[in-house]
Protein backbone atom coordinates (compact mmCIF):
# COMPACT_ATOMS: atom_id res chain seq x y z
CA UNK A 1 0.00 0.00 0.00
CA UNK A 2 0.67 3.85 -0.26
CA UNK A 3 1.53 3.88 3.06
CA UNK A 4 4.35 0.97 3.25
CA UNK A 5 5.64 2.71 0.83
CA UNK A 6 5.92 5.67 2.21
CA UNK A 7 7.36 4.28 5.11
CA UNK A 8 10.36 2.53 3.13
CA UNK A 9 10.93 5.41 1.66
CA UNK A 10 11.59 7.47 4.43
CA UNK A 11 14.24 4.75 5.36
CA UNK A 12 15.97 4.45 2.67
CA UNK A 13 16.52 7.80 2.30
CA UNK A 14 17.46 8.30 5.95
CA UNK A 15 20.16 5.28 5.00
CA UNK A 16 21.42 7.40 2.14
CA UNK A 17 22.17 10.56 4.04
CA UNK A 18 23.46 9.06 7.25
CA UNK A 19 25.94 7.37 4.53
CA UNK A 20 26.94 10.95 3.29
CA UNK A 21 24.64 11.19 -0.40
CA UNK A 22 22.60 13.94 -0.65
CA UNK A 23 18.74 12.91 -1.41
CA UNK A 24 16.33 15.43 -3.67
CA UNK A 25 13.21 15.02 -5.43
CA UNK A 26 11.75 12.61 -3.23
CA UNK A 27 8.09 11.91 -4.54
CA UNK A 28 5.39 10.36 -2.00
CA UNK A 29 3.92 7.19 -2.95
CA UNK A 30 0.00 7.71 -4.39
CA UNK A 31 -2.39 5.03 -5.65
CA UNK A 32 -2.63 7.41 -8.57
CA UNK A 33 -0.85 9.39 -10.56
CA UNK A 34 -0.69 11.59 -13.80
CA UNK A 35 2.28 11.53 -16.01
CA UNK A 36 3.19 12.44 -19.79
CA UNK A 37 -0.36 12.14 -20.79
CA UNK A 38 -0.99 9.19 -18.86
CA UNK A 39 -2.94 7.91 -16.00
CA UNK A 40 -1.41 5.03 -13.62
CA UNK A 41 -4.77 4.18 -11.12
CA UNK A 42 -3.28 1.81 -8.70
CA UNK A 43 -6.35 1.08 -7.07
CA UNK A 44 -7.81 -0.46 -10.12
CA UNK A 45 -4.71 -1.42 -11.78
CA UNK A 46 -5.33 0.94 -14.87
CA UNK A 47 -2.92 2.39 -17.30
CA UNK A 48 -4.71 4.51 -19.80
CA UNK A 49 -4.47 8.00 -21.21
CA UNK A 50 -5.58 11.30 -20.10
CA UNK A 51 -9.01 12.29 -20.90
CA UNK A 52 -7.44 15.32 -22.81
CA UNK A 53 -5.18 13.39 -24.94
CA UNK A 54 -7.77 11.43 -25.61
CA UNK A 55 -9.70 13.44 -27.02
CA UNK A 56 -7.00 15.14 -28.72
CA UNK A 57 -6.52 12.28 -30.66
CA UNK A 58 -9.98 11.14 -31.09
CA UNK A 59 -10.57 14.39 -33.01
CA UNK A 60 -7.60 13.60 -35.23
CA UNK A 61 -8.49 10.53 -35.94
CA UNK A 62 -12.13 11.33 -36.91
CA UNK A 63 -10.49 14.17 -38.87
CA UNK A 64 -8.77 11.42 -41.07
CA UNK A 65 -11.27 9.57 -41.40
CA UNK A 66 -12.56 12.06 -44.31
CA UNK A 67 -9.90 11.21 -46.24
CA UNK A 68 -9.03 14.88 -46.45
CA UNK A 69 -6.31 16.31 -48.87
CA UNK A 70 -3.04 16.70 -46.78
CA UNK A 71 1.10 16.18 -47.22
CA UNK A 72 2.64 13.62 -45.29
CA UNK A 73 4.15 15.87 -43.16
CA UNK A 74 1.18 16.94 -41.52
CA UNK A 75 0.24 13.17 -41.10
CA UNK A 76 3.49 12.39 -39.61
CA UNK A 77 2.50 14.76 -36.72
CA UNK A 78 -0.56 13.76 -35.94
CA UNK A 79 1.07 9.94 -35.88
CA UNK A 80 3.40 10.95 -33.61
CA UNK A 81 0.24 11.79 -30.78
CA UNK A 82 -1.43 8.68 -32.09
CA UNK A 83 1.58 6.66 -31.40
CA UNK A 84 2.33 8.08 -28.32
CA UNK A 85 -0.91 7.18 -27.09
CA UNK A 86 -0.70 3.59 -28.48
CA UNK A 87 2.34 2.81 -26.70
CA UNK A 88 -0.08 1.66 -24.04
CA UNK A 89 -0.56 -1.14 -26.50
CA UNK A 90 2.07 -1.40 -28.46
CA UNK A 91 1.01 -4.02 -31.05
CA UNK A 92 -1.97 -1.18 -32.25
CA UNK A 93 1.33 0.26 -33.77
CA UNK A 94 1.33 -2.52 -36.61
CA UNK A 95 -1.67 -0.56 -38.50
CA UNK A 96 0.26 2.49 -39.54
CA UNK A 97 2.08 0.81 -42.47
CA UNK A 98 -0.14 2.45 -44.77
CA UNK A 99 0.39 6.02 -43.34
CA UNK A 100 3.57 5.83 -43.13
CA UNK A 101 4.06 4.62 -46.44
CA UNK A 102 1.82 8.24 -47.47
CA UNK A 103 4.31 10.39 -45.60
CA UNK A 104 7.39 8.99 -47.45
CA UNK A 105 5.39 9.62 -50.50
CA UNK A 106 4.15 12.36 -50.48
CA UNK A 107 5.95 14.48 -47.03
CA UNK A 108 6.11 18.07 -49.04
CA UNK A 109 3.18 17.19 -51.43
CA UNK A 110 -1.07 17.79 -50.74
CA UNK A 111 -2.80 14.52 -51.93
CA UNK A 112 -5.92 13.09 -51.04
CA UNK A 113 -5.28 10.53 -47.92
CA UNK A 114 -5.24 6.60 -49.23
CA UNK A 115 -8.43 4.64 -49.05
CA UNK A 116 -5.93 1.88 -47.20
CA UNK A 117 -4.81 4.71 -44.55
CA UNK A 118 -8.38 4.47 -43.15
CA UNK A 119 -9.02 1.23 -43.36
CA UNK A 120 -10.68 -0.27 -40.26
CA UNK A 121 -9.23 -3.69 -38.68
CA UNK A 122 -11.51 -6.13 -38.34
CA UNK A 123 -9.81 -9.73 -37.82
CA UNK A 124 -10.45 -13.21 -36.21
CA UNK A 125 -10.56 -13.68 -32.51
CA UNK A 126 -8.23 -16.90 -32.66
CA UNK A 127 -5.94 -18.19 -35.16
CA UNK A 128 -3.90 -21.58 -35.52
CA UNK A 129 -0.67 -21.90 -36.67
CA UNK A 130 1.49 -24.61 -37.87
CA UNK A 131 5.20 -24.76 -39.08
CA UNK A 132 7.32 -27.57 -40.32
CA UNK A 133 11.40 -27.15 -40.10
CA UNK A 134 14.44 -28.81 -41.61
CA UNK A 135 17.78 -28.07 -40.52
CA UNK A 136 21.25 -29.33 -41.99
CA UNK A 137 24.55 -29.16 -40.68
CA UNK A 138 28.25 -30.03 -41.33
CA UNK A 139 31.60 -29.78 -40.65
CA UNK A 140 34.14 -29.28 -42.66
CA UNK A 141 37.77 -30.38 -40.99
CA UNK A 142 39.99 -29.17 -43.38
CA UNK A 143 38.11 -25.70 -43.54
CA UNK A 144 37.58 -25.50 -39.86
CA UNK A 145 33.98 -24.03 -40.53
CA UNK A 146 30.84 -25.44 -40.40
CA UNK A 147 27.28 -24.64 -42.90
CA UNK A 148 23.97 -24.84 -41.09
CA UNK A 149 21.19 -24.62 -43.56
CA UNK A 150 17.35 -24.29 -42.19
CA UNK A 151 14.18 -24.17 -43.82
CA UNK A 152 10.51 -23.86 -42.35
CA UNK A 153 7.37 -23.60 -44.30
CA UNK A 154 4.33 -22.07 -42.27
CA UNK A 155 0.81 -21.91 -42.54
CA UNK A 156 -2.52 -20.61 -40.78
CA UNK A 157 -6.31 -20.79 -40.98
CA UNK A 158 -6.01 -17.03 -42.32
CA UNK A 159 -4.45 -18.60 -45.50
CA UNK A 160 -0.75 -17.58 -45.03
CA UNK A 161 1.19 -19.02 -46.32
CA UNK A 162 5.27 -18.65 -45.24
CA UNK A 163 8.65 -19.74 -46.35
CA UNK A 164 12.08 -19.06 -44.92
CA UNK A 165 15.76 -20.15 -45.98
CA UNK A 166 18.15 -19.74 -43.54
CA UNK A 167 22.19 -19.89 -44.39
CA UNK A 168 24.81 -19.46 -42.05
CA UNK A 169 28.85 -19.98 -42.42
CA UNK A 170 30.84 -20.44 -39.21
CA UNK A 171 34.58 -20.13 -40.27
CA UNK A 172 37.53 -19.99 -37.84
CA UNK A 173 40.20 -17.76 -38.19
CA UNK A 174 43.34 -19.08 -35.64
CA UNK A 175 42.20 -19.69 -32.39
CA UNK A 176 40.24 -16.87 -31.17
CA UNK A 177 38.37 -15.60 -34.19
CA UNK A 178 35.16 -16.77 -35.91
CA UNK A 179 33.77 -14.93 -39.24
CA UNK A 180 29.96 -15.90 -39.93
CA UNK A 181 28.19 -14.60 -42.78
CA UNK A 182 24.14 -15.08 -43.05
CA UNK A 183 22.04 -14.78 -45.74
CA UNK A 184 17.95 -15.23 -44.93
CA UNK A 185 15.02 -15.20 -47.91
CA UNK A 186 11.37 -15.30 -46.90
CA UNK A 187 8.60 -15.04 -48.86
CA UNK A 188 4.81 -14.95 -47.77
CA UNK A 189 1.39 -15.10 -48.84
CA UNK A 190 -1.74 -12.93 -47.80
CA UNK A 191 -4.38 -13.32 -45.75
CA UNK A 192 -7.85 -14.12 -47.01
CA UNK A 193 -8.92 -10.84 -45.46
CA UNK A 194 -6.30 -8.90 -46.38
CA UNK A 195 -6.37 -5.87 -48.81
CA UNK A 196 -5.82 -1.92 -49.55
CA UNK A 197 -9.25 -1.43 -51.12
CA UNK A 198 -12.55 -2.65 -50.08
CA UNK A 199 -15.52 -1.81 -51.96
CA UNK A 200 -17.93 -2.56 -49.05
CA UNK A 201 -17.46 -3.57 -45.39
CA UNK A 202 -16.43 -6.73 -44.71
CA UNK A 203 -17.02 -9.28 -41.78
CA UNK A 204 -13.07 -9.07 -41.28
CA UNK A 205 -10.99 -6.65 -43.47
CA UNK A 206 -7.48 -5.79 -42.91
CA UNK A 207 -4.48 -3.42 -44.22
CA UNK A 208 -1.98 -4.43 -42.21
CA UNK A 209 1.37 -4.94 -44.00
CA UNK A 210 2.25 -7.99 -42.08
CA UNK A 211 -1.24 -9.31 -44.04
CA UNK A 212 -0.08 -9.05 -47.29
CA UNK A 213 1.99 -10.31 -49.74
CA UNK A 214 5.77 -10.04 -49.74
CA UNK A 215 9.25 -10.93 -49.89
CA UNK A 216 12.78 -9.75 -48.01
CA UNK A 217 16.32 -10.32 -48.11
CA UNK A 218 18.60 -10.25 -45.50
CA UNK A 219 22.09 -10.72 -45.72
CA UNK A 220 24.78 -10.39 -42.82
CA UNK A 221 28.14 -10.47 -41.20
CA UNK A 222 29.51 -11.14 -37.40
CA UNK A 223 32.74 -11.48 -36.26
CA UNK A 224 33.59 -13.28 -32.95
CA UNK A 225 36.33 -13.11 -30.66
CA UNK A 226 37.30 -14.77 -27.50
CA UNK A 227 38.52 -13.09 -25.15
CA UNK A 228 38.70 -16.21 -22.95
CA UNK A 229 37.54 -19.75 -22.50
CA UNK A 230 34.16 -18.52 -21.53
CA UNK A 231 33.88 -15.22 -22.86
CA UNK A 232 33.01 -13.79 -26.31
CA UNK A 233 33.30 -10.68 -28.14
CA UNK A 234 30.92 -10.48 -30.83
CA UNK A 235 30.46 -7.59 -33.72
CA UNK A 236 27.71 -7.73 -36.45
CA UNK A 237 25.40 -5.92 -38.57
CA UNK A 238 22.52 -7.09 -41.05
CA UNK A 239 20.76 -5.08 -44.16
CA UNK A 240 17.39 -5.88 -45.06
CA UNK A 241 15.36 -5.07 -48.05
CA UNK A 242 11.85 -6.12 -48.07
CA UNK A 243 9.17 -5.68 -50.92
CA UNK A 244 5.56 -6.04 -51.07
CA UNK A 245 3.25 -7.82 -53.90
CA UNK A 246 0.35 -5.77 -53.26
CA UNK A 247 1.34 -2.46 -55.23
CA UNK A 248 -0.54 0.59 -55.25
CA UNK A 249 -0.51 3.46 -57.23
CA UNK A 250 -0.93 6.46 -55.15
CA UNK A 251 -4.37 8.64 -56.36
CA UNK A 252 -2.35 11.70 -56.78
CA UNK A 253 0.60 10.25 -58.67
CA UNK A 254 1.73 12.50 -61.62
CA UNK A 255 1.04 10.80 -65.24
CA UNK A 256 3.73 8.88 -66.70
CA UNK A 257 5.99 11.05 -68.68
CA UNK A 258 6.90 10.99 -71.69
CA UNK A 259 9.25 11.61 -74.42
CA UNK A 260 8.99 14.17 -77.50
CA UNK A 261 11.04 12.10 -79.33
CA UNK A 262 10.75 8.65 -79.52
CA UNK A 263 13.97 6.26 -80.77
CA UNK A 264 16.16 7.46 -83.64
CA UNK A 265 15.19 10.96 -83.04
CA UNK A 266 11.36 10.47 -84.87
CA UNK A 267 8.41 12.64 -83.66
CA UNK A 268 6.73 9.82 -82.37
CA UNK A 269 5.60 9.89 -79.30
CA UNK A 270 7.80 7.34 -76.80
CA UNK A 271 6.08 5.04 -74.61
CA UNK A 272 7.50 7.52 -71.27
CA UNK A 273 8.51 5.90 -68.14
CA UNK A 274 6.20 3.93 -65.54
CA UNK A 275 4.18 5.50 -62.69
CA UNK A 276 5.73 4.37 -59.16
CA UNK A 277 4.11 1.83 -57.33
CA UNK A 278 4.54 1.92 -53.18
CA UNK A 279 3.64 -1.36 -51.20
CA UNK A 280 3.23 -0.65 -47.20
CA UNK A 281 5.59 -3.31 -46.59
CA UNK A 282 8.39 -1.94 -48.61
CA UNK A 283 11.32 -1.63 -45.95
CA UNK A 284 14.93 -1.26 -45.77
CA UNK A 285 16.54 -2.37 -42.35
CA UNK A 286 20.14 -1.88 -40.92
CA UNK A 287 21.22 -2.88 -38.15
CA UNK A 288 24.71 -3.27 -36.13
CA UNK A 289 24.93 -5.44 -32.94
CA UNK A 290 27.22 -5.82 -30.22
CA UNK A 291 27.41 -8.59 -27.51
CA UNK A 292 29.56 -9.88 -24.88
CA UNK A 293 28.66 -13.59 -24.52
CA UNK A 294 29.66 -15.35 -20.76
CA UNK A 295 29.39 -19.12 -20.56
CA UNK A 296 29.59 -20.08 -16.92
């Protein structure tokens, strides 16, 4: 209670200064409490956001939902309160593929918002999965290294369909050094609910990029060392590029251009250069690691 922990509080920080520290902003112990926006209601073990912000974001949200004519600069701050807010429940924050897939299209340019930006989620309450994996390994003595190769197909009731190759080189370099490069493909399927336009509402409807249709490459390097028996220094980093299936072409996207001249220097007209197509699952990903392994 509020009270207990009052009282430990007290102590502790008599402990500190007896010990010489000097003690400052001590806060007292509440079963509630406002902070950033957010309400913490210890008596019915609540976490949820202010009433203001709330309704801050409501507003934007209903604002949206009009499908007004905006860049993607003034999305991106709105998203920023609406993901604030959702870090309360952080898996709401897979539904903004879409929108942020209009800001990096159009961030200094006024365009209608996407049909798929408003989408509503509507999805299954449960969902089975299944997976089937194959791994192979070997060692090759005169090399010193050893290939692990893994596969697993996966599959659902939502009619995704999954499958991922996994490659990985382990090579030693003297004693203390180990090089290991990885290269990962995986390709997927979408679900039967799955789309960026629906015509008319749906029992369960969906625009979430992990839904849809795509594929990725990664590719990477670590480097190991040992610093002793049982511990180890390891460096990496991995690049991703991921694509989606499902392309789009964005309402307000300028007509293809094309050419006063066509080949040879005729007056025919060329045939000009294709519109862009955006997918929200289109993704680049680097990332550097560092870890200090202990084996006791």
């Amino acid at each position: 209670c509020a009270q207990s922990a009052n009282e430990a509080r007290e102590k502790v920080a008599a402990h500190c200064r007896d010990l010489g520290f000097i003690v400052h902003e001590e806060e007292k112990a509440e079963r509630w409490a406002q902070s950033l926006g957010f309400l913490i209601d210890g008596a019915r073990g609540e976490f949820r956001a202010t009433p203001e912000r709330s309704w801050r974001v409501a507003q934007a949200l209903r604002f949206l939902a009009k499908r007004p004519v905006v860049t993607g600069k003034q999305l991106e701050r709105m998203l920023g309160h609406v993901t604030f807010l959702f870090l309360a429940k952080r898996e709401l924050l897979a539904v903004f593929g879409a929108a942020y897939a209009f800001v990096k299209r159009n961030y200094d340019r006024r365009t209608k918002l996407w049909r798929s930006v408003t989408t509503p989620e509507s999805r299954p309450d449960a969902r089975s999965r299944y997976a089937v994996v194959f791994k192979y390994g070997h060692f090759f003595s005169e090399a010193d290294g050893a290939l692990k190769i893994g596969y697993r197909y996966y599959w659902d009731d939502w009619s995704i369909g999954a499958n991922t190759l996994d490659i990985l080189y382990d090579q030693r370099a003297g004693t203390k050094w180990v090089v290991s490069p990885l290269l990962r493909l995986y390709t997927q399927s979408h679900a039967s609910f799955f789309s960026n336009l629906f015509a008319a509402p749906q029992t369960y409807m969906s625009s979430d990029y992990r839904l849809s249709p795509f594929d990725s490459i990664l590719g990477g390097l670590t480097v190991s060392y040992n610093i002793r028996r049982d511990l180890v220094l390891s460096v990496g980093a991995t690049y991703q590029d991921q694509r989606g299936r499902d392309r789009v072409l964005p309402s307000a996207a300028p007509p293809p251009l094309r050419s006063p001249l066509g080949e040879g220097g005729d007056d025919d007209e060329g045939e000009g250069a294709s519109p862009t197509t955006v997918s929200a699952a289109d993704m680049t990903v680097f990332t550097a690691t560092v870890g200090l392994s202990w084996r006791y």
